[in-house]
Protein backbone atom coordinates (compact mmCIF):
# COMPACT_ATOMS: atom_id res chain seq x y z
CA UNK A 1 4.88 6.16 16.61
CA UNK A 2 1.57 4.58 15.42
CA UNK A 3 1.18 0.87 14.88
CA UNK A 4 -0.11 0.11 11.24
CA UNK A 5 -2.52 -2.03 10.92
CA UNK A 6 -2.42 -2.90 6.91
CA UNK A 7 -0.78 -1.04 4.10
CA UNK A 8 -2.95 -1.47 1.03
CA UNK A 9 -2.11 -0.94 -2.83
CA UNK A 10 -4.46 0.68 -5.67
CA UNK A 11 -4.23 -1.67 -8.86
CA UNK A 12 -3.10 0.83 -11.77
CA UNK A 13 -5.40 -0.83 -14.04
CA UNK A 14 -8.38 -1.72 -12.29
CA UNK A 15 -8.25 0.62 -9.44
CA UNK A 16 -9.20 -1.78 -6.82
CA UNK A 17 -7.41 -2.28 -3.21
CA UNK A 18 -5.88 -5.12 -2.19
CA UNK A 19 -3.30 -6.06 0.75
CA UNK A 20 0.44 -4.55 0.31
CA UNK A 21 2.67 -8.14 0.20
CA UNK A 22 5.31 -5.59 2.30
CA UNK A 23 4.15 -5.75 5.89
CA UNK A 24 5.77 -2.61 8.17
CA UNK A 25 5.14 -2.56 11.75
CA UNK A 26 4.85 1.17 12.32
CA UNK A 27 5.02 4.36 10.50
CA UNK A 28 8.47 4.86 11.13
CA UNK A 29 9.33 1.13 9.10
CA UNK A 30 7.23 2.72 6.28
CA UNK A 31 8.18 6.10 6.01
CA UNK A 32 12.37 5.16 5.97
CA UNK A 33 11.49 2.25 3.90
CA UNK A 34 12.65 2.87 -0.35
CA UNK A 35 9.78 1.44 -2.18
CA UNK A 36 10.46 1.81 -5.72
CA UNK A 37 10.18 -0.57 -8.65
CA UNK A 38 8.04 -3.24 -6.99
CA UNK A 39 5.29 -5.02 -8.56
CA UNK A 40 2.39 -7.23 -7.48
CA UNK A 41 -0.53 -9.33 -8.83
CA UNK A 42 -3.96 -7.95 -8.14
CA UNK A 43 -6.14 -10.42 -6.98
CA UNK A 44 -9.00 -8.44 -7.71
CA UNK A 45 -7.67 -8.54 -11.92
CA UNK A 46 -4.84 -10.76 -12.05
CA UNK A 47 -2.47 -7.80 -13.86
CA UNK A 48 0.55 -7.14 -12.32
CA UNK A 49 0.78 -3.88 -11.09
CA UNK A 50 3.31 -1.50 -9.47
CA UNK A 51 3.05 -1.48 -5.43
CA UNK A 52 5.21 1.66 -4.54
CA UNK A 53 4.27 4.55 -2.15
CA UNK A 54 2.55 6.54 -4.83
CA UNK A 55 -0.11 3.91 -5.17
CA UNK A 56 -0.61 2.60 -1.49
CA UNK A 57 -2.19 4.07 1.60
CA UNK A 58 -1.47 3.19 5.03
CA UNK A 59 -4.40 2.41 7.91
CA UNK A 60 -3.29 2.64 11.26
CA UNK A 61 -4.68 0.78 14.70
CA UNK A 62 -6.15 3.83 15.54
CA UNK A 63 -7.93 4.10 12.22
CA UNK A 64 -6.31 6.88 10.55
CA UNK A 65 -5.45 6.40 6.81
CA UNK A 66 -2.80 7.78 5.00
CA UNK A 67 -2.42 8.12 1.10
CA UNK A 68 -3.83 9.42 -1.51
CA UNK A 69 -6.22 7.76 -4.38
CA UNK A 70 -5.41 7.13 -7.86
CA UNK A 71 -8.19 8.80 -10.60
């Protein structure tokens, strides 16, 4: 089980990165975890912006990255 270091999310309207506000401890937490219909404020914009799955990726300790970016 690999120990995340930082979930990010991909603004939908500016498509900058910022930290998740939903901290998981491990792949496991995030992968189980239902992540639907959540919203945050970019701090990169200032719009609020959906912060599901589809629009975050995942870095692990060991510096692996998961997800997928938005065009």
């Amino acid at each position: 089980m690999s120990k995340i270091k930082s979930v990010q999310v991909q603004c939908m309207f500016c498509k900058g990165w910022f930290r998740s506000p939903f901290g998981f401890g491990d792949t496991q937490s995030f992968e189980s975890s239902t992540l639907t219909g959540n919203k945050a404020q970019c701090p990169n914009c200032g719009n609020i912006t959906d912060s599901n799955k589809e629009n975050m990726k995942v870095i692990h300790e060991n510096g692996e990255i998961i997800g997928e970016l938005i065009n």
